[in-house]
Protein backbone atom coordinates (compact mmCIF):
# COMPACT_ATOMS: atom_id res chain seq x y z
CA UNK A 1 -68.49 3.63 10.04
CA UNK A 2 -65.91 5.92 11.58
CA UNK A 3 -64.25 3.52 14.24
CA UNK A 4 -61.60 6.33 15.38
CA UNK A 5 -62.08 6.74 19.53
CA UNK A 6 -62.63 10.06 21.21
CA UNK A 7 -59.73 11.48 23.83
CA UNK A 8 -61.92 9.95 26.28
CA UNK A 9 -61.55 6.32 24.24
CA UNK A 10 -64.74 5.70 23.60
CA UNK A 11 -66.58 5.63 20.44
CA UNK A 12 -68.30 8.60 18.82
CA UNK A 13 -72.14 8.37 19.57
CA UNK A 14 -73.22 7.63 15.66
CA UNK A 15 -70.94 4.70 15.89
CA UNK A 16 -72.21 3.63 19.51
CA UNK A 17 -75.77 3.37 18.13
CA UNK A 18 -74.86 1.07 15.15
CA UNK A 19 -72.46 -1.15 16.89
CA UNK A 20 -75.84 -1.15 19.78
CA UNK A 21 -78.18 -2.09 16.10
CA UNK A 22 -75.91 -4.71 15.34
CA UNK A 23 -75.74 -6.38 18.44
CA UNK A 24 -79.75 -5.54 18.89
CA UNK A 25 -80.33 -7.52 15.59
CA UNK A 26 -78.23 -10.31 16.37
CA UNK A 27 -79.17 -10.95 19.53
CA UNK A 28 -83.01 -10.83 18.59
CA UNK A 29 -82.62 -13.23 16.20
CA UNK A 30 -80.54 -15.47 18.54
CA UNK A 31 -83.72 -15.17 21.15
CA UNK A 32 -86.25 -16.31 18.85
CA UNK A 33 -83.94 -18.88 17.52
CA UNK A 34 -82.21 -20.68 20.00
CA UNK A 35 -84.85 -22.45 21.93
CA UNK A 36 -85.27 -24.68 18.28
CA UNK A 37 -81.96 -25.39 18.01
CA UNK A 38 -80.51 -28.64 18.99
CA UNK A 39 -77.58 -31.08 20.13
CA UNK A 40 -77.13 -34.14 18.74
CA UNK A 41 -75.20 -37.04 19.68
CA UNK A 42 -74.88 -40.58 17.54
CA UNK A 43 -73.82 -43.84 18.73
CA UNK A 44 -73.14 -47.11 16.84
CA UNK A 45 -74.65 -48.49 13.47
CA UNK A 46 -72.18 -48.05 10.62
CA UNK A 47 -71.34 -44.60 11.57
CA UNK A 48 -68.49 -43.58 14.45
CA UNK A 49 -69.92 -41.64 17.55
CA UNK A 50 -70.24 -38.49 16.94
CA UNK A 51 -72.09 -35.24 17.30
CA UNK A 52 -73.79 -32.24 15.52
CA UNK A 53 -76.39 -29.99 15.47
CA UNK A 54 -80.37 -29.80 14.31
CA UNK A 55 -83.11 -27.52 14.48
CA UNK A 56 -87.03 -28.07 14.58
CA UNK A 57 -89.06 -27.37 11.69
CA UNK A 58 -92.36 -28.20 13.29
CA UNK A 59 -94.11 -28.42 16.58
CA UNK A 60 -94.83 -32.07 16.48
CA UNK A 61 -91.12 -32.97 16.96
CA UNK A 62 -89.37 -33.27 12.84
CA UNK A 63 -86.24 -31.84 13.29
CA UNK A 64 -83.53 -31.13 10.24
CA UNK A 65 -79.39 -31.63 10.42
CA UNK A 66 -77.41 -32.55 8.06
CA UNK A 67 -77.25 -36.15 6.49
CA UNK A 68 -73.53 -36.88 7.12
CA UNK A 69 -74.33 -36.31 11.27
CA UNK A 70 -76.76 -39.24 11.32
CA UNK A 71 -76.07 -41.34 8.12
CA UNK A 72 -75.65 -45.05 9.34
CA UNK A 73 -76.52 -44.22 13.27
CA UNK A 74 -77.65 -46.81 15.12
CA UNK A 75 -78.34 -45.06 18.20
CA UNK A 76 -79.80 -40.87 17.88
CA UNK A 77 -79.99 -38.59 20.97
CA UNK A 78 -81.41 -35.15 20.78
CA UNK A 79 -80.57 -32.71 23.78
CA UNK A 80 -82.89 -29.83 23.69
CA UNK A 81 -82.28 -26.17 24.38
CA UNK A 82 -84.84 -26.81 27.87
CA UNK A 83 -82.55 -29.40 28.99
CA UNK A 84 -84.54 -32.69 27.65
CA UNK A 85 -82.77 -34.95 26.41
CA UNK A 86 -84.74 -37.31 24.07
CA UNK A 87 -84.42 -40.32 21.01
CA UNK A 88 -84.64 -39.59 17.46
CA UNK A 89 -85.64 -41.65 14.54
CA UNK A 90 -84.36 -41.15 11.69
CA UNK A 91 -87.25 -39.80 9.57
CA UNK A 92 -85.44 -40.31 6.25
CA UNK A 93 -81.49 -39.70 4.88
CA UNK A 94 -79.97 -37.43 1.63
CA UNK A 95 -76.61 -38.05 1.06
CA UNK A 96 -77.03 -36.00 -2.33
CA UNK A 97 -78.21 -32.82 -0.87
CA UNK A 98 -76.70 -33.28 2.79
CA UNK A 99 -79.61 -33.03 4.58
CA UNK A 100 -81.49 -35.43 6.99
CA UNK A 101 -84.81 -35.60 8.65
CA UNK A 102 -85.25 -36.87 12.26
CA UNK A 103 -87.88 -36.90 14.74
CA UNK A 104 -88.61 -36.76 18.79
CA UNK A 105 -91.69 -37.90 20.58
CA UNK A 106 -92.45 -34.35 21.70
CA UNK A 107 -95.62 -31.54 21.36
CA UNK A 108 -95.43 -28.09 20.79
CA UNK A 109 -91.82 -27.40 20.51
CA UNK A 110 -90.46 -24.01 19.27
CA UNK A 111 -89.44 -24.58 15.76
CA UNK A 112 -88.11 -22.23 13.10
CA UNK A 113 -89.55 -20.87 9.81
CA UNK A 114 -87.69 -21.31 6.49
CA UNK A 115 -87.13 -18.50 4.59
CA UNK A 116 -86.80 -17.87 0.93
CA UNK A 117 -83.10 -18.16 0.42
CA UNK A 118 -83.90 -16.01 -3.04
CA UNK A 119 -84.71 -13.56 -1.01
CA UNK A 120 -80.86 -13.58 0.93
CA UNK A 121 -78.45 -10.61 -0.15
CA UNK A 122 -74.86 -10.44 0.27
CA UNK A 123 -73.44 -8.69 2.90
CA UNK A 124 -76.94 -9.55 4.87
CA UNK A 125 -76.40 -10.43 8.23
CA UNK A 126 -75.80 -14.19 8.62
CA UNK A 127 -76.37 -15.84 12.66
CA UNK A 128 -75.07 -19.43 13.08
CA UNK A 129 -76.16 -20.93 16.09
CA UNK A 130 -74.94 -25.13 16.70
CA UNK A 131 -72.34 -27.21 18.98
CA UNK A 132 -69.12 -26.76 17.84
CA UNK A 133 -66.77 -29.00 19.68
CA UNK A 134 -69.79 -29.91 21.55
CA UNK A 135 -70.14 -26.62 22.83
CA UNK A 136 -73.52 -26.14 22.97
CA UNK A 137 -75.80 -23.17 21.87
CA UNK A 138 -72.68 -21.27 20.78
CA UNK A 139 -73.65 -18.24 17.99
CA UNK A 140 -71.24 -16.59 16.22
CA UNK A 141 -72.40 -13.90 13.24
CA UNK A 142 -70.82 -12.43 10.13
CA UNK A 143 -72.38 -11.97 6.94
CA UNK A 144 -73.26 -13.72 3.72
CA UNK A 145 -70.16 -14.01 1.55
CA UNK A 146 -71.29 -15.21 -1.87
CA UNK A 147 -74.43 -16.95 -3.22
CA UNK A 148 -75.26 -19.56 -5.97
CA UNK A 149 -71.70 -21.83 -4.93
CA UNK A 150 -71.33 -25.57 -5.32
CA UNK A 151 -69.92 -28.12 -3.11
CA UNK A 152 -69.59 -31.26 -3.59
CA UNK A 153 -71.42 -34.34 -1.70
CA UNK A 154 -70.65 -37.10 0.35
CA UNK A 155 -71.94 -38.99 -2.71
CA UNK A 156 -70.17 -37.14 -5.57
CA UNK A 157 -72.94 -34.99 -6.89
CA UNK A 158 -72.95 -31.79 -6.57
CA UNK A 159 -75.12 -29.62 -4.01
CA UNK A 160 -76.56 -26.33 -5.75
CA UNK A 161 -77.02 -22.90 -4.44
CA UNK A 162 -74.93 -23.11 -1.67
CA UNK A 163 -74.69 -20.16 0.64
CA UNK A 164 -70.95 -18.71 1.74
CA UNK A 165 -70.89 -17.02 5.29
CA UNK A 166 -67.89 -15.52 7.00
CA UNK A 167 -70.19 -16.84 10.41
CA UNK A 168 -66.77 -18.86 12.24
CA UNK A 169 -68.34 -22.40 11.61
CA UNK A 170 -66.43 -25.94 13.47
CA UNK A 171 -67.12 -29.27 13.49
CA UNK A 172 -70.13 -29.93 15.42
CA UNK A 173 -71.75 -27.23 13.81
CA UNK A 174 -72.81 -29.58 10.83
CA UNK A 175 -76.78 -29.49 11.04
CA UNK A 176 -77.99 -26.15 13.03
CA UNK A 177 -79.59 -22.82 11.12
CA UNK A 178 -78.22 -20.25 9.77
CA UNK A 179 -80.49 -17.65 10.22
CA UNK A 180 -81.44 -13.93 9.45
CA UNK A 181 -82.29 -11.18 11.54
CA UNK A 182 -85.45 -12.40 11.71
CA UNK A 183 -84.81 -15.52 13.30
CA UNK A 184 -85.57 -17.39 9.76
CA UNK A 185 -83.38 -19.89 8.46
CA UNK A 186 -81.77 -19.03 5.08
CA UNK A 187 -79.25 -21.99 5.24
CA UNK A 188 -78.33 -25.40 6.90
CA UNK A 189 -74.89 -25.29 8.09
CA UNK A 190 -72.64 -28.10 6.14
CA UNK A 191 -69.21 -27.46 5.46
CA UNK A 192 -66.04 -25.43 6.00
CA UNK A 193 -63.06 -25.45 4.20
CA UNK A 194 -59.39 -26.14 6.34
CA UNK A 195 -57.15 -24.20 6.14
CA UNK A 196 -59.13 -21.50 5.30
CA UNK A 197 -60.67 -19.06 7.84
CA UNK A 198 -63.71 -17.27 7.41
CA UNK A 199 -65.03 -19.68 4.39
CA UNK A 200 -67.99 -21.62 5.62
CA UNK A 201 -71.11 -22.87 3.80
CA UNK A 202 -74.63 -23.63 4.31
CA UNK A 203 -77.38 -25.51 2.53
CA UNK A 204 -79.88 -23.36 1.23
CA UNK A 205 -83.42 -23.16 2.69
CA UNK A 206 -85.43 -23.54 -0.43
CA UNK A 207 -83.45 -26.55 -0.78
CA UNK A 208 -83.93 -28.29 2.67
CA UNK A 209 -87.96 -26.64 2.41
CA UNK A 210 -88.14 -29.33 -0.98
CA UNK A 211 -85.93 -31.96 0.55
CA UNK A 212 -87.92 -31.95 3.79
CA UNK A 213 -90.98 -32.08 2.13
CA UNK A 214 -90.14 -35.40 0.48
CA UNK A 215 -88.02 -37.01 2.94
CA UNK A 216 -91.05 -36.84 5.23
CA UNK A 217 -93.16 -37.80 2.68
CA UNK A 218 -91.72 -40.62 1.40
CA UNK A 219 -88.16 -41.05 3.67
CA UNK A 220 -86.10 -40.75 0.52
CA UNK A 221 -85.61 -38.51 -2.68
CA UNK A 222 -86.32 -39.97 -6.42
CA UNK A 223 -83.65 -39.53 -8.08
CA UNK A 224 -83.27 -41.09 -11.93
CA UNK A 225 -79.98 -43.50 -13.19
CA UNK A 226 -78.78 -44.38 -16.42
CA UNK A 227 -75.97 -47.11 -15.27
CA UNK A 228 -72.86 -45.11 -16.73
CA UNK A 229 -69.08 -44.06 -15.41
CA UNK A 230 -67.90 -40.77 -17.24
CA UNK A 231 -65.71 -37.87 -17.33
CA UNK A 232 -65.76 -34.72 -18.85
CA UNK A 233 -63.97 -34.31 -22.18
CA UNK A 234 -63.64 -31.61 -25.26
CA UNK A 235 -65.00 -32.01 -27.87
CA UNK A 236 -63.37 -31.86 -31.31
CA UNK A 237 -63.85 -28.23 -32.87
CA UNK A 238 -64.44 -29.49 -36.34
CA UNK A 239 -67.49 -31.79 -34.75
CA UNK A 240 -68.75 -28.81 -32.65
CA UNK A 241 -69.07 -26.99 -36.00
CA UNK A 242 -70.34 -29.96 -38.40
CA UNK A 243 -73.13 -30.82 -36.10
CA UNK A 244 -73.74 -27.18 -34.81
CA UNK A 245 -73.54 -28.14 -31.22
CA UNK A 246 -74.60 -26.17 -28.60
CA UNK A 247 -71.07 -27.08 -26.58
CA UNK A 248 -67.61 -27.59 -26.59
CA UNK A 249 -67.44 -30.02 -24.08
CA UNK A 250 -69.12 -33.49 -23.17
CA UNK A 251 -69.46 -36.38 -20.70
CA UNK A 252 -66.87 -39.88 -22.49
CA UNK A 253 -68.66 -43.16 -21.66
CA UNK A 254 -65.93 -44.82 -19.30
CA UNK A 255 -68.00 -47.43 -18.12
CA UNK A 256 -71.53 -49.19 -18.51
CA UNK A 257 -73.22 -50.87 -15.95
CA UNK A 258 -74.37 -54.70 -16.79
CA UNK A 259 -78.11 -54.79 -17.15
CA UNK A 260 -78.33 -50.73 -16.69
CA UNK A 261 -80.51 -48.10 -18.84
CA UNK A 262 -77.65 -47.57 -21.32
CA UNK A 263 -76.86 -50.74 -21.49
CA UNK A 264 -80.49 -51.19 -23.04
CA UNK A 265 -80.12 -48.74 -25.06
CA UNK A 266 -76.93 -49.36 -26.75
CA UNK A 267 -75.01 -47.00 -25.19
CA UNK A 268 -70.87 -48.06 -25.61
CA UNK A 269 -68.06 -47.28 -23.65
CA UNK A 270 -66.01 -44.72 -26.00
CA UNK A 271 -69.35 -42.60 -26.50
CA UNK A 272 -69.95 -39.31 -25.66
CA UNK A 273 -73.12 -38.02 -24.47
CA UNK A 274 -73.91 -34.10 -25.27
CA UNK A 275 -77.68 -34.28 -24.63
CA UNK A 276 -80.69 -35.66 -22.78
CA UNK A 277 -84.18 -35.27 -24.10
CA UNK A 278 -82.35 -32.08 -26.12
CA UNK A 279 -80.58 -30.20 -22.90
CA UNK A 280 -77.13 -30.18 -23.66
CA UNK A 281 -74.94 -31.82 -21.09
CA UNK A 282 -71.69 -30.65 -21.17
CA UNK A 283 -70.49 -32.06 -18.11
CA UNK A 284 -71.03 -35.13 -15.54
CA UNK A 285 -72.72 -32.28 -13.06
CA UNK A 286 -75.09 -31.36 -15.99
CA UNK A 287 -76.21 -34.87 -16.93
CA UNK A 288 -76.71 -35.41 -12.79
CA UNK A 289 -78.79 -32.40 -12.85
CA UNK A 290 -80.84 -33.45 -15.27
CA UNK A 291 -81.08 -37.10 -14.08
CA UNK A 292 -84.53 -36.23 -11.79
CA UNK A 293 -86.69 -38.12 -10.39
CA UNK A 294 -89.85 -37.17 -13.08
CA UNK A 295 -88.08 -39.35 -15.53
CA UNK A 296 -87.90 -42.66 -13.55
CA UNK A 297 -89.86 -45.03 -16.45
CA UNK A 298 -90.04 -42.10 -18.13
CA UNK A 299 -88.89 -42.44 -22.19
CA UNK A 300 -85.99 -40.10 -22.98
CA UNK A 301 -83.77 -39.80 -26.10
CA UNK A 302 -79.97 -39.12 -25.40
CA UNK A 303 -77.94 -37.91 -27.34
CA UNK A 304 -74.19 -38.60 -27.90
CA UNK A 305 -71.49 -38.81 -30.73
CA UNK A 306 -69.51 -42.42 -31.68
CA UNK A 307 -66.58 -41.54 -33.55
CA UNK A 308 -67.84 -38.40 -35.75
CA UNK A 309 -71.50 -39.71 -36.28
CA UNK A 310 -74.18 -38.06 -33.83
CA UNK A 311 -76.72 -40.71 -33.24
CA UNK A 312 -79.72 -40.21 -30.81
CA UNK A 313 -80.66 -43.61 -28.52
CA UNK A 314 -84.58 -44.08 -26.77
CA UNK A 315 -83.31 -44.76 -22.79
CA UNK A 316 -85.46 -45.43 -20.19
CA UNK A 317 -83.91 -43.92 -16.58
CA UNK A 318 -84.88 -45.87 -13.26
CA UNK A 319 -84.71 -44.90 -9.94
CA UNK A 320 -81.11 -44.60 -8.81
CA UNK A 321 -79.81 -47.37 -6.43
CA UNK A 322 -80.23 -46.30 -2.78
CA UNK A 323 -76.89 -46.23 -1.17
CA UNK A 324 -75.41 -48.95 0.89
CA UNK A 325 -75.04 -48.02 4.54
């Protein structure tokens, strides 16, 4: 776009009409949006007061934010875009993922469709819309910066498929949509990184769509546990080559949990797992990956080297502890 002003100082016509596009497609999408997006505020339990943002995924009051908003509240208060002010329940809690469920006794509220976050493009328009600094309904817009990042959780695992936005994202905007031009969110707004401007992330949609799903299902996610403390390691080159692994890197045994999976199945601090069920896991992020909740009770074979000797051990995951808190 040629931004150079006439001798009049305004802008030449072509670039009038796609500053007026821009500002026709965000503003669009902010009117279809906004009246779904909420306030909310958190008093006592085991969490500080506090506030953040939320956004209705259904007419019958289930709202989404993000987990570390509402994890531990005793007391939830949703203030909608009409002015109501209601109570939430907390429908069900992710640390792992970030994301929360609550919901309002309320009928036929506007709510906002998910979209396929596949479908996102960089350099797409990106519309935040939230209560930073408890300003509420505040939008700001950029685009999408980078797909397919990682961030790290509250709980240590890691969040795939995160979304990077230049949007300008503060604290209180933890929760609300990040939408497209269509009004559809393509993210949940999580994280930003200080000192940094212009580096902001958001949870992406198909991953709140299959959260959601089961937190309102169930009020938790299955996830599978094996009882052990590692850290990621090379591996010798001479064993890489003897036993034709797939890797050059693997997860040490650091500690075993009394009574645990590996415990049972004679898994010793000093070991290093490469595999589960064959899928090599060359890091503490791969092994959590592949730790899901199908295999709960499930019989798996891992695979890990003592010394130079690659031995294979049956292990039967269970269902991860929940969290205290």
């Amino acid at each position: 776009m040629n931004a150079s002003l006439l001798a009049d100082g305004v802008f030449p016509a072509e670039d009038g009409a796609l500053m007026d596009a821009y500002s026709e497609a965000v503003s669009g999408a902010v009117s279809a949006a906004h009246p779904a997006v909420a306030h909310i505020e958190v008093q006592g339990g085991s969490a500080p007061g506090g506030s953040g943002s939320g956004f209705f995924i259904s007419p019958d009051g289930y709202l989404m934010t993000n987990s570390h908003v509402v994890h531990g509240a005793g007391r939830i208060r949703v203030f909608l875009a009409d002015g109501r002010k209601l109570g939430a329940d907390l429908v069900g809690d992710d640390p792992d993922s970030d994301l929360a469920v609550l919901r309002v006794s309320a009928d036929e509220l506007a709510h906002l469709p998910l979209a396929d976050s596949n479908a996102v493009r960089l350099g797409q328009i990106a519309v935040a819309i939230g209560s930073p600094m408890g300003f509420q309904q505040t939008v700001t817009a950029g685009i999408v910066s980078g797909l397919g990042r990682s961030l790290r959780g509250s709980s240590g695992r890691l969040i795939d498929n995160v979304i990077q936005t230049d949007a300008a994202l503060n604290p209180g905007n933890s929760g609300g949509p990040l939408i497209n031009t269509r009004g559809e969110v393509i993210g949940v707004n999580t994280a930003i990184i200080r000192p940094a401007q212009g580096i902001c992330f958001a949870i992406a949609s198909n991953t709140a769509r299959w959260v959601a799903a089961w937190l309102i299902k169930e009020g938790r996610i299955r996830r599978s546990y094996i009882g052990i403390a590692g850290q990621n390691v090379p591996l010798l080159r001479k064993l890489v080559l003897h036993h034709r692994l797939a890797q050059e890197t693997g997860v040490l045994v650091m500690g075993i949990e009394p009574g645990s999976p590996a415990a049972r199945a004679g898994v010793l601090e000093g070991d290093i797992v490469i595999a589960l069920d064959g899928t090599p896991t060359p890091a503490v992020d791969a092994l959590h990956k592949h730790l899901t909740g199908d295999r709960i009770g499930g019989h798996s074979m891992v695979a890990l080297l003592r010394g130079v000797e690659l031995r294979r051990h049956p292990i039967v995951p269970v269902e991860t502890p929940a969290p205290a808190g």
